[in-house]
N, C-alpha and C. Protein backbone atom coordinates (compact mmCIF):
# COMPACT_ATOMS: atom_id res chain seq x y z
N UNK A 1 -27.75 -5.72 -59.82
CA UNK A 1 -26.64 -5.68 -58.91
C UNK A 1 -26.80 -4.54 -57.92
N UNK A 2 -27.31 -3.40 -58.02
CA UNK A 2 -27.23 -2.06 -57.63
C UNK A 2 -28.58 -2.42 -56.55
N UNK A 3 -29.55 -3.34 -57.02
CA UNK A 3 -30.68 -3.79 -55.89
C UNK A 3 -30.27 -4.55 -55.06
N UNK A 4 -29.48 -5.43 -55.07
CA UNK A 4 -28.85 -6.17 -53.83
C UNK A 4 -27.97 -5.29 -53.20
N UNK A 5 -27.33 -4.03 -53.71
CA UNK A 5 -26.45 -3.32 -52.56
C UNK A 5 -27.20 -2.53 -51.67
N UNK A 6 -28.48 -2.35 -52.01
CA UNK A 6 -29.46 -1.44 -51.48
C UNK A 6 -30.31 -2.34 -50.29
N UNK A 7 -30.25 -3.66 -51.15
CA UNK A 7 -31.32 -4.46 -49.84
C UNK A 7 -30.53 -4.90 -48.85
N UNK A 8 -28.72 -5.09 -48.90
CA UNK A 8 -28.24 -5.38 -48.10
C UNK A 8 -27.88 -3.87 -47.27
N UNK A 9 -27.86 -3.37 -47.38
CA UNK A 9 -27.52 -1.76 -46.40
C UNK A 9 -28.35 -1.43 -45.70
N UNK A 10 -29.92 -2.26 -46.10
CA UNK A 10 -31.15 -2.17 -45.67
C UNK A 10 -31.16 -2.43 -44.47
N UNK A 11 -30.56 -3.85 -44.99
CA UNK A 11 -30.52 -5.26 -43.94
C UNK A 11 -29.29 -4.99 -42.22
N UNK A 12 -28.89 -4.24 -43.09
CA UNK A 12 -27.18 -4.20 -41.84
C UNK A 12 -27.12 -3.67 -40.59
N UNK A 13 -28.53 -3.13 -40.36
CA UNK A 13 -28.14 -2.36 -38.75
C UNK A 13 -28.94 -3.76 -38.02
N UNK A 14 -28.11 -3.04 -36.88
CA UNK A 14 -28.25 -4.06 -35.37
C UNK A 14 -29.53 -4.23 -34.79
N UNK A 15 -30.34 -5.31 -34.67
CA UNK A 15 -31.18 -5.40 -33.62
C UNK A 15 -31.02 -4.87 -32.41
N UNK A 16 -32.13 -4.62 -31.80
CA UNK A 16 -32.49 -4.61 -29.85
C UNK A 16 -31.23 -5.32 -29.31
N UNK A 17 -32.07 -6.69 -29.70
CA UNK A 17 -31.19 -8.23 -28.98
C UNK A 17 -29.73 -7.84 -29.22
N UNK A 18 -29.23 -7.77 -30.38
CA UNK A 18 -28.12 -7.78 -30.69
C UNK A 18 -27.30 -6.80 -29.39
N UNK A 19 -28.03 -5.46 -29.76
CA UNK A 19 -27.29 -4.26 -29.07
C UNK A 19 -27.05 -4.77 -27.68
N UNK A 20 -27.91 -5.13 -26.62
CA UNK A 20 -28.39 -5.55 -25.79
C UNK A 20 -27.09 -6.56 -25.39
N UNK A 21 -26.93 -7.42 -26.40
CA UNK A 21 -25.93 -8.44 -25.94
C UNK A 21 -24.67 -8.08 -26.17
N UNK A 22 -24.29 -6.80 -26.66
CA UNK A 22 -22.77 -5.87 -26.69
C UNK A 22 -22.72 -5.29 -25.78
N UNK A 23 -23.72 -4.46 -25.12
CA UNK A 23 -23.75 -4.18 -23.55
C UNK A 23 -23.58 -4.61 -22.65
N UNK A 24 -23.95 -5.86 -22.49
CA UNK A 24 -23.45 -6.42 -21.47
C UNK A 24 -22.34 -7.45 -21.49
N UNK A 25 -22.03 -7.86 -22.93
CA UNK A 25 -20.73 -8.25 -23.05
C UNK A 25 -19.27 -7.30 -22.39
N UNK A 26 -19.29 -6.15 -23.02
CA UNK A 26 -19.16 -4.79 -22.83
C UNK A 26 -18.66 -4.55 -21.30
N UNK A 27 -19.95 -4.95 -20.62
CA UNK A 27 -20.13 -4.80 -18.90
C UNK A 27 -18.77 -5.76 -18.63
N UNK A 28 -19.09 -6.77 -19.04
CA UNK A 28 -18.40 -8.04 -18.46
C UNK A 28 -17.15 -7.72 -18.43
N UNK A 29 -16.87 -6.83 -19.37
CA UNK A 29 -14.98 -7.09 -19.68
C UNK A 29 -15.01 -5.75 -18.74
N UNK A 30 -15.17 -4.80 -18.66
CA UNK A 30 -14.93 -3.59 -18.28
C UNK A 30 -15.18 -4.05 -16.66
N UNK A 31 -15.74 -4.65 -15.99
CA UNK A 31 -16.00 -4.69 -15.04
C UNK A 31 -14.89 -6.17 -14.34
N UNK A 32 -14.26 -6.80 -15.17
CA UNK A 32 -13.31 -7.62 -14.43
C UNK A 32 -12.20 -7.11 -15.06
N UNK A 33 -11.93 -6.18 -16.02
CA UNK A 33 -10.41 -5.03 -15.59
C UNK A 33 -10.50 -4.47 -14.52
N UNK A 34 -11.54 -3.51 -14.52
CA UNK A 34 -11.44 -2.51 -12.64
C UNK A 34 -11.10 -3.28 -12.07
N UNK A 35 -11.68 -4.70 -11.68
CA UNK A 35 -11.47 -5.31 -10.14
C UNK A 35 -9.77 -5.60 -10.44
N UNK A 36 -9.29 -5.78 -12.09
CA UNK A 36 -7.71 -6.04 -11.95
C UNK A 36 -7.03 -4.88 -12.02
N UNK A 37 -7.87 -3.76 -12.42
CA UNK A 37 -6.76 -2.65 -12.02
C UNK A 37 -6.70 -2.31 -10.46
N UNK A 38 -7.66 -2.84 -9.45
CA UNK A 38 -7.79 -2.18 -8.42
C UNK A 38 -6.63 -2.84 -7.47
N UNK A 39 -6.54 -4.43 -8.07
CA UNK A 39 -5.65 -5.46 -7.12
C UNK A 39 -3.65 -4.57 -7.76
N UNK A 40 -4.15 -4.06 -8.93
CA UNK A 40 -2.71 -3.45 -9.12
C UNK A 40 -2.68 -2.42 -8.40
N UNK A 41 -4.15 -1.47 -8.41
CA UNK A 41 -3.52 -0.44 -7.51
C UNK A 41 -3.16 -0.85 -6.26
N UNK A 42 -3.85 -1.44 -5.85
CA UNK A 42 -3.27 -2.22 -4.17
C UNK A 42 -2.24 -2.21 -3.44
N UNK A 43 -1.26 -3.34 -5.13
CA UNK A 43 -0.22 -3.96 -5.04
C UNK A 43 0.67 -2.78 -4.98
N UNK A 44 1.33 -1.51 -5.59
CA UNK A 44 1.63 -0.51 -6.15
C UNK A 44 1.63 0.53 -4.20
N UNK A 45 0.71 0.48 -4.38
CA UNK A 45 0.44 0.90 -2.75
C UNK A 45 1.52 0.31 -1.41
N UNK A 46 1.25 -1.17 -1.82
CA UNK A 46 1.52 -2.01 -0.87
C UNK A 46 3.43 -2.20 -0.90
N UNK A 47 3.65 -2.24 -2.28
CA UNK A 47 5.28 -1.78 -2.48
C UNK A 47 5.72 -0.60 -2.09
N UNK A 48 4.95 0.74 -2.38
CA UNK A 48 5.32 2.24 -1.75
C UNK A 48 5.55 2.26 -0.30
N UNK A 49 4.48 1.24 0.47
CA UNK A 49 4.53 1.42 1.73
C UNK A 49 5.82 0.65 2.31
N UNK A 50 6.54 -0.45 1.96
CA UNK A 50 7.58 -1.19 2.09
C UNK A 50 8.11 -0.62 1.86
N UNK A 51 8.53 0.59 0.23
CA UNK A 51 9.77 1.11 0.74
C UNK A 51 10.10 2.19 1.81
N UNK A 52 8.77 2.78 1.82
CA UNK A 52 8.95 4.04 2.82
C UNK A 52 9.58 3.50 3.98
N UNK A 53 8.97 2.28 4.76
CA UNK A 53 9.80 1.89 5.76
C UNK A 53 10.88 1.84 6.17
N UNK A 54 11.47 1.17 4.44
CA UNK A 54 12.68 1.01 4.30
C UNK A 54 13.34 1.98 4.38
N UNK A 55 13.10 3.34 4.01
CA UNK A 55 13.30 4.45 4.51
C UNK A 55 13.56 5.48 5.82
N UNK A 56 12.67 4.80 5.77
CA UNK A 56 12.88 4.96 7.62
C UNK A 56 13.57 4.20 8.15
N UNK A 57 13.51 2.86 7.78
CA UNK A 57 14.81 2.54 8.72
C UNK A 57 16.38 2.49 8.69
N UNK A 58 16.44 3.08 7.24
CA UNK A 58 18.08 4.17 7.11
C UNK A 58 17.97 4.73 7.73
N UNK A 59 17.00 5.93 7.89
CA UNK A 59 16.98 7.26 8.41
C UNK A 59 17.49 6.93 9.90
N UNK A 60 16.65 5.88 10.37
CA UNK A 60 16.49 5.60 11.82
C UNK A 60 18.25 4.94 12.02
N UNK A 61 19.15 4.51 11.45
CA UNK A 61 20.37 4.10 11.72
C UNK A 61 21.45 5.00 11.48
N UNK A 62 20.43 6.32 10.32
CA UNK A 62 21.29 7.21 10.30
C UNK A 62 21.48 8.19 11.71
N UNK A 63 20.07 7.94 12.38
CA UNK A 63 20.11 8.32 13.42
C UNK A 63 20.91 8.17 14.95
N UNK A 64 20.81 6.69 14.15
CA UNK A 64 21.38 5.96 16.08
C UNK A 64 23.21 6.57 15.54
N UNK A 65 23.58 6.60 14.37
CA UNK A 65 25.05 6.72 14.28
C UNK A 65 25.34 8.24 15.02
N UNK A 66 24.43 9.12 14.81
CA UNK A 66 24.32 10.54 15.86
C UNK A 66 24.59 10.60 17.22
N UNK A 67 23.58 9.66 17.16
CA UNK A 67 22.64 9.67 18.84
C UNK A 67 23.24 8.42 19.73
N UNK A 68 23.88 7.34 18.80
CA UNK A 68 23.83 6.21 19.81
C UNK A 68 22.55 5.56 20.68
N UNK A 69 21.53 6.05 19.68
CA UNK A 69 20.23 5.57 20.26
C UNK A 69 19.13 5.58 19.60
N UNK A 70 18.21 4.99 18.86
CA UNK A 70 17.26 5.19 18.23
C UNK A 70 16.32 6.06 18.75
N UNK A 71 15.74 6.83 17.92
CA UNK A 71 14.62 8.68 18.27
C UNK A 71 13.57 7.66 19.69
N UNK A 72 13.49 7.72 20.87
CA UNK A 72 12.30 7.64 21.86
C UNK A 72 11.46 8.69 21.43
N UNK A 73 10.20 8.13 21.53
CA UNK A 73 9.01 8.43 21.06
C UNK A 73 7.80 8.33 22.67
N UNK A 74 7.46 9.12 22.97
CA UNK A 74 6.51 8.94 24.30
C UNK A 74 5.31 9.46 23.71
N UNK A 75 3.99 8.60 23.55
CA UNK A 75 3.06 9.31 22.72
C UNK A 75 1.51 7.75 23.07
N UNK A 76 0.26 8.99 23.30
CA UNK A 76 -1.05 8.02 23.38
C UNK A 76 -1.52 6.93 22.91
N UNK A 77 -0.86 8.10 21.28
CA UNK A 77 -1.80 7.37 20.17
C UNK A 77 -0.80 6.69 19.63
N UNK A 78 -0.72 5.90 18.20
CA UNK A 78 0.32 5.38 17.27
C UNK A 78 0.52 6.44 16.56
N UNK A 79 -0.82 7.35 16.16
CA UNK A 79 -0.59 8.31 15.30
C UNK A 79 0.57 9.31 15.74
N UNK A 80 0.37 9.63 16.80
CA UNK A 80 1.27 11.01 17.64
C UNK A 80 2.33 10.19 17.79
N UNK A 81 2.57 9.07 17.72
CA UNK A 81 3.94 8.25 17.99
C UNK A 81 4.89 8.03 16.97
N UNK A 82 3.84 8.46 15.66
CA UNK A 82 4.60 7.83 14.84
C UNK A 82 5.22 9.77 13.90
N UNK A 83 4.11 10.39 14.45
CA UNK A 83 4.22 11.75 14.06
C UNK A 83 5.51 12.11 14.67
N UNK A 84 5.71 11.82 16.17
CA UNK A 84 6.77 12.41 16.92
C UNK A 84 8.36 11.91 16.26
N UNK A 85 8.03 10.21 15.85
CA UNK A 85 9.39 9.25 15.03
C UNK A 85 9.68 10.56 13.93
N UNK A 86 8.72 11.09 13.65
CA UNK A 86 9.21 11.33 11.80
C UNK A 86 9.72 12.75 11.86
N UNK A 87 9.25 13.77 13.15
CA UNK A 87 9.61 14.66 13.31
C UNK A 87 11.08 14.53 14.01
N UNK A 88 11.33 13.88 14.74
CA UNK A 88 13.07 13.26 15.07
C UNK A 88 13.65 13.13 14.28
N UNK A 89 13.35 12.47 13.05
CA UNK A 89 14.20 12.40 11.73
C UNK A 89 14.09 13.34 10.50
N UNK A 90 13.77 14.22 10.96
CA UNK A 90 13.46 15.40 10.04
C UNK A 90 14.73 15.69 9.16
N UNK A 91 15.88 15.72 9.73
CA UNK A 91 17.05 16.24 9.04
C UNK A 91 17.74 14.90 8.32
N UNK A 92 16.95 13.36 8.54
CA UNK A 92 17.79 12.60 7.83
C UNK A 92 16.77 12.36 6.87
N UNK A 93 15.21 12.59 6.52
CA UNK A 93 14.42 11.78 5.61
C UNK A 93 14.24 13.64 4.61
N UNK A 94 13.63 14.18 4.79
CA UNK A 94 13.50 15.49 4.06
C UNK A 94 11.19 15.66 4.49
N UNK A 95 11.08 15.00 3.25
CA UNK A 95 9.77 14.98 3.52
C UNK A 95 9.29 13.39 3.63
N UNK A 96 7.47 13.12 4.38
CA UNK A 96 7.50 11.74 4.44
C UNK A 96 6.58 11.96 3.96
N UNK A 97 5.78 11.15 2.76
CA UNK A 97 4.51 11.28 2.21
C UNK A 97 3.81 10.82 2.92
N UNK A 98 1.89 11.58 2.25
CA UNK A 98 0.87 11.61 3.41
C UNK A 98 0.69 9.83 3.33
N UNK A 99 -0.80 9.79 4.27
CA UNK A 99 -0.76 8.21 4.22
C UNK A 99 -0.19 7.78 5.78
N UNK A 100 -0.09 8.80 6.72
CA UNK A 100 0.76 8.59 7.79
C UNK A 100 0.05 7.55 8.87
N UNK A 101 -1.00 7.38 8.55
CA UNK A 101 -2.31 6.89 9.23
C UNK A 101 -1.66 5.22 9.65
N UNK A 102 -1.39 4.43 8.62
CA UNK A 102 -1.19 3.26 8.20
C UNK A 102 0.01 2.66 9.07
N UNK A 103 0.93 3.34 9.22
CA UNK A 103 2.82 3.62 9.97
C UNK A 103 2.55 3.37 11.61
N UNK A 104 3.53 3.20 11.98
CA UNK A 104 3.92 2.63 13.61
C UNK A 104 5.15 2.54 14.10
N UNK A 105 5.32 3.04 14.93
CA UNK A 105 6.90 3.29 15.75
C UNK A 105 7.02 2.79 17.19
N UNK A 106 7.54 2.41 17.57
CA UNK A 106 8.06 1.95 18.93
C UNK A 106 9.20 1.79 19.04
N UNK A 107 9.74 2.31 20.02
CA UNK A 107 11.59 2.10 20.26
C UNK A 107 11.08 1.15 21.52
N UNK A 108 12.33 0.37 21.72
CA UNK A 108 12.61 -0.81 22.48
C UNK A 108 13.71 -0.47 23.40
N UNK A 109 14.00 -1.18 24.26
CA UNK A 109 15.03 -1.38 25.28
C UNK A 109 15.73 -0.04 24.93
N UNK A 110 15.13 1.05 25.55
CA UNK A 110 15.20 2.47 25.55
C UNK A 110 16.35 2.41 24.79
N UNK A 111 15.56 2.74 23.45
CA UNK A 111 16.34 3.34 22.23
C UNK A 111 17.35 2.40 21.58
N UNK A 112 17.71 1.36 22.22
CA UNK A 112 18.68 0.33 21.90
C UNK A 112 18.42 -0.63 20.23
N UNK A 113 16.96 -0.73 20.06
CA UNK A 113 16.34 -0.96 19.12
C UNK A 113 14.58 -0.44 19.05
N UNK A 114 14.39 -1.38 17.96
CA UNK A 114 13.16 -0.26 17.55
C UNK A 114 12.10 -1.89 16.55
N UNK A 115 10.92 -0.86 16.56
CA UNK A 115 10.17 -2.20 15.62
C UNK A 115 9.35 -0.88 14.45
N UNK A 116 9.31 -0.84 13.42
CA UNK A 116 8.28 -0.14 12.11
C UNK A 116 7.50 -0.67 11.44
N UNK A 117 6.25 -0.16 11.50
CA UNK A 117 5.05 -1.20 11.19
C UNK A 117 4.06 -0.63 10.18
N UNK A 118 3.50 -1.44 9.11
CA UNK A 118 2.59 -0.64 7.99
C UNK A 118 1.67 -1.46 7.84
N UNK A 119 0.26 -1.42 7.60
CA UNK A 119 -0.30 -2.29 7.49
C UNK A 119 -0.13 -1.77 5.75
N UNK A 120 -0.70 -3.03 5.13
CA UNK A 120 -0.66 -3.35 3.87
C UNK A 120 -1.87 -3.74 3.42
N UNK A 121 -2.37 -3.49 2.59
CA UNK A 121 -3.73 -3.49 1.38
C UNK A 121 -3.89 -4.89 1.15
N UNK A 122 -2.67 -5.87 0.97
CA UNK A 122 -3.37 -7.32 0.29
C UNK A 122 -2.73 -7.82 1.24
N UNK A 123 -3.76 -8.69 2.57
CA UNK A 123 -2.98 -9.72 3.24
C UNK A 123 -2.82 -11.04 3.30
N UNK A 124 -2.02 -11.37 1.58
CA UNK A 124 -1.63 -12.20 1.28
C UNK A 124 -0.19 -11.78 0.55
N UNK A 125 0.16 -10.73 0.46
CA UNK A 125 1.20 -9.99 -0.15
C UNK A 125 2.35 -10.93 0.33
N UNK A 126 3.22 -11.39 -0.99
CA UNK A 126 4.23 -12.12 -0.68
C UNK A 126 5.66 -11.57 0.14
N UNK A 127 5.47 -10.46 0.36
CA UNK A 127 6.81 -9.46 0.91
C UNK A 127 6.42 -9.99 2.56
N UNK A 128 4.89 -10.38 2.78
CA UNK A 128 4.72 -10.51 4.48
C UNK A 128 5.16 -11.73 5.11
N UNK A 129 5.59 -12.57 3.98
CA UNK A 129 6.54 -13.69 4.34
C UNK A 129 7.91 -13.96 4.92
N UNK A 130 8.36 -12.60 4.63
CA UNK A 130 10.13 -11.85 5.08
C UNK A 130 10.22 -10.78 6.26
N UNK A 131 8.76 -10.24 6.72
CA UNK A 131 8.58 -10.05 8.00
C UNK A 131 8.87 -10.42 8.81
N UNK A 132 9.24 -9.70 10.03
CA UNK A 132 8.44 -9.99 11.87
C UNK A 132 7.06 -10.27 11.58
N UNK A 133 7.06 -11.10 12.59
CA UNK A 133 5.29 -11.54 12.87
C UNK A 133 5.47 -11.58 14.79
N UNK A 134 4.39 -11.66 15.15
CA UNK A 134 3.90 -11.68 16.07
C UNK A 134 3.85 -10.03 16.84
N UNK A 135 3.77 -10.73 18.70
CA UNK A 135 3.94 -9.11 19.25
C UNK A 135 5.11 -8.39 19.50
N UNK A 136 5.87 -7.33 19.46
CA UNK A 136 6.88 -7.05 19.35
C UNK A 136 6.69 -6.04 20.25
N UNK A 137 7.26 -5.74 21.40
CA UNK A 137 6.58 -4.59 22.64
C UNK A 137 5.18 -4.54 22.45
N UNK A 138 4.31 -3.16 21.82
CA UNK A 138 3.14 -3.06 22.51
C UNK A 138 2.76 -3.50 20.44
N UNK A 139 3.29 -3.77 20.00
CA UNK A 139 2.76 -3.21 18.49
C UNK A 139 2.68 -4.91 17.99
N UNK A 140 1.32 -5.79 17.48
CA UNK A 140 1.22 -6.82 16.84
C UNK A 140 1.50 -6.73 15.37
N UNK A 141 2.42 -7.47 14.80
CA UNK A 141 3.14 -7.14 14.32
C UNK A 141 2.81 -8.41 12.85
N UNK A 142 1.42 -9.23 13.37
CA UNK A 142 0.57 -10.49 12.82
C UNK A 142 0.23 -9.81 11.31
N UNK A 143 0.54 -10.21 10.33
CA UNK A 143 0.10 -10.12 8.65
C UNK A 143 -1.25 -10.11 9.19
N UNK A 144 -1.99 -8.68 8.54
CA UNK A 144 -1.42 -7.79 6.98
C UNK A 144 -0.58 -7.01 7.80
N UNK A 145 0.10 -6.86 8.38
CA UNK A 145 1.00 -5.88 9.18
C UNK A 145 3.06 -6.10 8.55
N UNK A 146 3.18 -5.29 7.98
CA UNK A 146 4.64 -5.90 7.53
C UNK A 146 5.16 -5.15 8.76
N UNK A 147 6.39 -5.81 9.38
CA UNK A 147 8.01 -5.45 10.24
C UNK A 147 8.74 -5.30 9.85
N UNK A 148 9.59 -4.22 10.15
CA UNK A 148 10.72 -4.24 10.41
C UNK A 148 11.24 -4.13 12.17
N UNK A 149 12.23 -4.88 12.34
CA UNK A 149 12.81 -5.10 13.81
C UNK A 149 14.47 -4.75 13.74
N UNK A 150 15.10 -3.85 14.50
CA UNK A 150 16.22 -3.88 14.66
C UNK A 150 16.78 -3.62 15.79
């Protein structure tokens, strides 16, 4: 009895082949989580950036109730345009997280209304269905691009 526990303990470690085919089993799974953790990080992204908007566009009504006019913005770039929006609303938002790159501002029929624009990570994201689409003053406003218009 004591010789068969010995020839089987003998017997029990893993081949090459074997190992070989846990590795890349291994690969397989580990490598189609990342690609699903990456579509979550995306997604996660792509909700942060919707609400920030949404954020802004309190801020921006908290504004017009001040001003009677939404913040005019005169600026080259989108970047400096959208830098100049956020610095106007300084006293209604507090801080705006980084990421500012992505964001877009344009006021309309001087200050009367306004359009806020983000592009978004997945452009198939079901939120770009409840958008503005098209051109809206100078800013295309076409998915992956979510709107807001007011």
């Amino acid at each position: 009895m004591l010789g068969m526990f010995q020839k089987f303990n003998k017997e029990r470690g893993a081949s090459l082949t074997e190992l070989m085919v846990l590795v890349a089993t291994a690969s397989i799974v580990i490598g189609g989580v990342s690609v699903k953790a990456q579509d979550i990080f995306d997604a996660a992204k792509d909700t942060q950036r919707i609400a920030n908007l949404r954020q802004l566009a309190t801020a921006s009504e908290l504004y017009y109730s001040d001003y009677q006019s939404y913040p005019k913005v005169i600026a080259d770039s989108s970047q400096e345009r959208f830098d100049d929006f956020i610095s106007k609303l300084a006293n209604y938002l507090g801080s705006f997280p980084t990421g500012r790159e992505n964001y877009d501002y344009q006021d309309l029929n001087g200050g009367q209304s306004y359009v806020l624009r983000v592009l978004l990570e997945d452009p198939e994201n079901p939120y770009l269905e409840s958008d503005w689409d098209g051109k809206i003053g100078e800013l295309d406003c076409d998915d992956p691009y979510y709107c807001i218009k007011m």
